[in-house]
PDB file of N, CA and C in Angstrom:
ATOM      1  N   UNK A   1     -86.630  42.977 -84.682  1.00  0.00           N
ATOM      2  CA  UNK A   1     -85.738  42.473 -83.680  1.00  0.00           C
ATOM      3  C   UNK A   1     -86.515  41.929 -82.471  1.00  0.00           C
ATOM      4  N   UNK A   2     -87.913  42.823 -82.317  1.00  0.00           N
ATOM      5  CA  UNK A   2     -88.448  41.851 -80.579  1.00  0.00           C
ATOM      6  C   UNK A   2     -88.586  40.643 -81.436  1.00  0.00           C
ATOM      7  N   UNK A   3     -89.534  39.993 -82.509  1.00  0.00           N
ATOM      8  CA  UNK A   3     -89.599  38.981 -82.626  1.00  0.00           C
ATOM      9  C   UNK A   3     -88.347  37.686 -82.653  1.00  0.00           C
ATOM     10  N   UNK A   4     -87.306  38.329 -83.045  1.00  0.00           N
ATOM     11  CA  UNK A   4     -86.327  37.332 -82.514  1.00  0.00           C
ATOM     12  C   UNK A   4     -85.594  36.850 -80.992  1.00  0.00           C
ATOM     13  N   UNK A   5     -85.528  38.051 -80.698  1.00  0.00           N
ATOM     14  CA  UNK A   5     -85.680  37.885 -78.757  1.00  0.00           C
ATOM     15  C   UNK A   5     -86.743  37.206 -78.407  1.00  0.00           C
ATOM     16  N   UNK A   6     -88.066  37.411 -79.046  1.00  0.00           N
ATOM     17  CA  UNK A   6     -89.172  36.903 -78.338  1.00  0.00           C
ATOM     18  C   UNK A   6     -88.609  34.714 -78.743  1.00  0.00           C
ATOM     19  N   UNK A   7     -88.719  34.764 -80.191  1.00  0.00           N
ATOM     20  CA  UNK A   7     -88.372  33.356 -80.372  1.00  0.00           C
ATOM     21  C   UNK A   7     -86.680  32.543 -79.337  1.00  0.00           C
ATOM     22  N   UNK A   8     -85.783  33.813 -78.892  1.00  0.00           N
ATOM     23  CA  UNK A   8     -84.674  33.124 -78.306  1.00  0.00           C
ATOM     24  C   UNK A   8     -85.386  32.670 -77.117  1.00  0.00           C
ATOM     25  N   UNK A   9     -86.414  33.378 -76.108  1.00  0.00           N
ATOM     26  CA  UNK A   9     -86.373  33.831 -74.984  1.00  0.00           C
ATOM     27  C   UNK A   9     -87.662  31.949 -74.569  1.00  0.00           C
ATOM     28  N   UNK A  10     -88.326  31.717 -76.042  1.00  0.00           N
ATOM     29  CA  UNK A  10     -89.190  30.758 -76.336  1.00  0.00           C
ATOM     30  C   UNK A  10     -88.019  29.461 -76.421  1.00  0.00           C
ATOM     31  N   UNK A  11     -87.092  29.484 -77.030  1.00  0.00           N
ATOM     32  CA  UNK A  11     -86.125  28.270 -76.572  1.00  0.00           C
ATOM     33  C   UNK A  11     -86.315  28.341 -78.165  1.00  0.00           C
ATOM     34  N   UNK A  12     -86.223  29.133 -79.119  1.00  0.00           N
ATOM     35  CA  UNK A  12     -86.239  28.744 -80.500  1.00  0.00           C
ATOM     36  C   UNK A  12     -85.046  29.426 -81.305  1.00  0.00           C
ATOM     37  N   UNK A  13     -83.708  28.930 -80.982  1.00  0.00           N
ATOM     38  CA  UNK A  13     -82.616  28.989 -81.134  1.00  0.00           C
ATOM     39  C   UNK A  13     -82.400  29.643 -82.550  1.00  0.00           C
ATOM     40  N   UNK A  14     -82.916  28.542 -83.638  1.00  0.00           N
ATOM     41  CA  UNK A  14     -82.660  28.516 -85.001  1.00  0.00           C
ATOM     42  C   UNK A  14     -83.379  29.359 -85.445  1.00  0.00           C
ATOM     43  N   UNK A  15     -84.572  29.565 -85.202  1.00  0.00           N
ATOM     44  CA  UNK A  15     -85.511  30.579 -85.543  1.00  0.00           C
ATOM     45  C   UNK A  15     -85.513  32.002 -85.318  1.00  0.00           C
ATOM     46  N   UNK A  16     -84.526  32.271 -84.045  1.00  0.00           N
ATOM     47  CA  UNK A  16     -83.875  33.554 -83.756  1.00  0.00           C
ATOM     48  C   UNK A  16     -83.288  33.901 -84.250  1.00  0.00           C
ATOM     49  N   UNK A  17     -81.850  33.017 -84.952  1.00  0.00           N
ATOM     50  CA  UNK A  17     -80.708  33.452 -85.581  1.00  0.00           C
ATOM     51  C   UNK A  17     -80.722  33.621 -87.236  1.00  0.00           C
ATOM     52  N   UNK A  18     -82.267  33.506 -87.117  1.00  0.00           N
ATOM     53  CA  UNK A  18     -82.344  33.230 -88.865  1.00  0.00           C
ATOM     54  C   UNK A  18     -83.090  35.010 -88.754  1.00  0.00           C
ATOM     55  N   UNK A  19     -84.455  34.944 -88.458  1.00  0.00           N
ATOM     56  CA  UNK A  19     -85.442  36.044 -87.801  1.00  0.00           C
ATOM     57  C   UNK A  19     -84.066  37.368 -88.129  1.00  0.00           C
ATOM     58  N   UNK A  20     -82.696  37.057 -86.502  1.00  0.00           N
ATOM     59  CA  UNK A  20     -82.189  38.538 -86.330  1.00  0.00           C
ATOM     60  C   UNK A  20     -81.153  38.919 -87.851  1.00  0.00           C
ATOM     61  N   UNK A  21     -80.981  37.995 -88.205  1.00  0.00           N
ATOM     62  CA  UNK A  21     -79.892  38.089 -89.695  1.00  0.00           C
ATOM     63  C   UNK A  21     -80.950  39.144 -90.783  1.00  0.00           C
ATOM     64  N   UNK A  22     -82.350  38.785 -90.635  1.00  0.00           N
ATOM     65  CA  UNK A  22     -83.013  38.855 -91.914  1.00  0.00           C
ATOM     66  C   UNK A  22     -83.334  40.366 -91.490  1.00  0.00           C
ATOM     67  N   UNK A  23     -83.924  40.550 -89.981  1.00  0.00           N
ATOM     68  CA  UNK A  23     -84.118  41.811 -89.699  1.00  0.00           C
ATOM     69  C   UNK A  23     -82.806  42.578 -89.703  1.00  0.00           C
ATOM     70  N   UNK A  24     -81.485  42.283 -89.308  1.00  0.00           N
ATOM     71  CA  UNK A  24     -80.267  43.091 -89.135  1.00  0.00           C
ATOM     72  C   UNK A  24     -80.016  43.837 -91.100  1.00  0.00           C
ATOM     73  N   UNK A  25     -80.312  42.758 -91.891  1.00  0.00           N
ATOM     74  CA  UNK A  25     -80.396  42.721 -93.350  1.00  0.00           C
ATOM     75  C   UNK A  25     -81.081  43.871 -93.531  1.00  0.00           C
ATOM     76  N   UNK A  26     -82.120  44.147 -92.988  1.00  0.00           N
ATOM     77  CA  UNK A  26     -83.746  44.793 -93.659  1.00  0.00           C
ATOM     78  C   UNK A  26     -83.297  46.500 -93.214  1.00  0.00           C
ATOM     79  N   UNK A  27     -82.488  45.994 -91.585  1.00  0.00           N
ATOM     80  CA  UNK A  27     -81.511  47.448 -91.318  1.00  0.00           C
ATOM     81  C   UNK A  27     -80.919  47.728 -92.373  1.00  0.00           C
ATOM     82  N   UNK A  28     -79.725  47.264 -92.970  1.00  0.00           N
ATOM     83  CA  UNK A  28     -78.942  47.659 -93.815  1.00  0.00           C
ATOM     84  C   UNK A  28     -79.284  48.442 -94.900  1.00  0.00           C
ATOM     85  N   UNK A  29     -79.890  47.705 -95.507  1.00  0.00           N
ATOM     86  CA  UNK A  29     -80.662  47.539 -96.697  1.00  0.00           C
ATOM     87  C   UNK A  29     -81.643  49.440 -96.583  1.00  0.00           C
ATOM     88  N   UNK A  30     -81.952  49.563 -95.681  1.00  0.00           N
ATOM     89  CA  UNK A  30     -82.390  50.513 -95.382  1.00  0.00           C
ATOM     90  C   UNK A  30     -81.667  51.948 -95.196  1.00  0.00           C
ATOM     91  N   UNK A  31     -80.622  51.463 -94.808  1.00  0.00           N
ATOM     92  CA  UNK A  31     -79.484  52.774 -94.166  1.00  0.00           C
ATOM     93  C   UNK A  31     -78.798  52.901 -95.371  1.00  0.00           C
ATOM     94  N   UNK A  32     -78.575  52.155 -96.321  1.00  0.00           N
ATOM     95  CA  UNK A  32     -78.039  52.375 -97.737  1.00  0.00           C
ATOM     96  C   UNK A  32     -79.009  53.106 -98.686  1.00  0.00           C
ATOM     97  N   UNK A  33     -80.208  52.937 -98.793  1.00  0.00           N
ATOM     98  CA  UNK A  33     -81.248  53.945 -99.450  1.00  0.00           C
ATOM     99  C   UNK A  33     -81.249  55.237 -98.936  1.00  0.00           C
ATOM    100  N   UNK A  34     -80.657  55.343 -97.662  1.00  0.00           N
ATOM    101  CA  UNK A  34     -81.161  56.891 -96.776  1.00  0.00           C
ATOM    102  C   UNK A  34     -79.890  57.247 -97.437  1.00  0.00           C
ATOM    103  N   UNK A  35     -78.396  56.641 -97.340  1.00  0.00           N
ATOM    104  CA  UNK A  35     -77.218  57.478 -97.526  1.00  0.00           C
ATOM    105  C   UNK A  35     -77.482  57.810 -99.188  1.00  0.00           C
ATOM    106  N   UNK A  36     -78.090  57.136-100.005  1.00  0.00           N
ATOM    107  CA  UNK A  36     -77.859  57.109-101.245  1.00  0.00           C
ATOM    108  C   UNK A  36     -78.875  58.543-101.667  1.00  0.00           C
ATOM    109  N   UNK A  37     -79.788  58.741-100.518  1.00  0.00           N
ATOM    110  CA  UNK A  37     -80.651  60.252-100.572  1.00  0.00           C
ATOM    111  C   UNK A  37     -80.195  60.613-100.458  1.00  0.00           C
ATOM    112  N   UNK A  38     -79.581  61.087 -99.470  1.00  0.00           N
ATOM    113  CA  UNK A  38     -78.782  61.827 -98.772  1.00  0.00           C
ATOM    114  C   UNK A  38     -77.465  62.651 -99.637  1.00  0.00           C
ATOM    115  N   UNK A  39     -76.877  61.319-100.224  1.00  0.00           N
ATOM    116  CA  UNK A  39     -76.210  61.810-101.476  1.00  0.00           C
ATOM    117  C   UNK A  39     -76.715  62.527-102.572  1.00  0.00           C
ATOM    118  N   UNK A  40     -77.603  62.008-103.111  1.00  0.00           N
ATOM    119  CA  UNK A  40     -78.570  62.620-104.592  1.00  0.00           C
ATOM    120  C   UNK A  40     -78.803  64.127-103.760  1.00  0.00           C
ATOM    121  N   UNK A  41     -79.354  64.090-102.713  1.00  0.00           N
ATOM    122  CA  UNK A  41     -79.422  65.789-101.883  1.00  0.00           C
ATOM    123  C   UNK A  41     -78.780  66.500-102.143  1.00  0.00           C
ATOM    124  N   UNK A  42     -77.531  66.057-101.602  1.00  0.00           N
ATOM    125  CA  UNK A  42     -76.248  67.142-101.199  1.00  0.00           C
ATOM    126  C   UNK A  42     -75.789  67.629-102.616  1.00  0.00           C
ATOM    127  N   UNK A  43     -75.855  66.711-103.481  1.00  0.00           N
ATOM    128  CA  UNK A  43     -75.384  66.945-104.822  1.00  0.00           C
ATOM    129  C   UNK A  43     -76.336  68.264-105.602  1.00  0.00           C
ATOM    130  N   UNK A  44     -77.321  68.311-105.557  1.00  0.00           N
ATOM    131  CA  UNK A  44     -77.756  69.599-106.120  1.00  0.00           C
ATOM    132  C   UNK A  44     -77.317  70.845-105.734  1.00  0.00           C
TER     133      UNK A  44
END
């Protein structure tokens, strides 16, 4: 995420909104592997 602030803050509009999608993605993508532990956990 700084690197996309850093590219808005640079006047690089397109490059921000692409950057925060891919990082907001890389969140997701991430918080779905933890719940999916989290699950396999609880289940034993």
């Amino acid at each position: 995420m700084v690197h996309s602030e850093m590219f808005a803050d640079w006047g690089y509009d397109a490059l921000h909104d692409i950057t925060e999608k891919r990082a907001i993605e890389g969140i997701k993508h991430g918080e779905r592997h933890i719940d999916r532990v989290l699950f396999l956990i609880a289940k034993r």
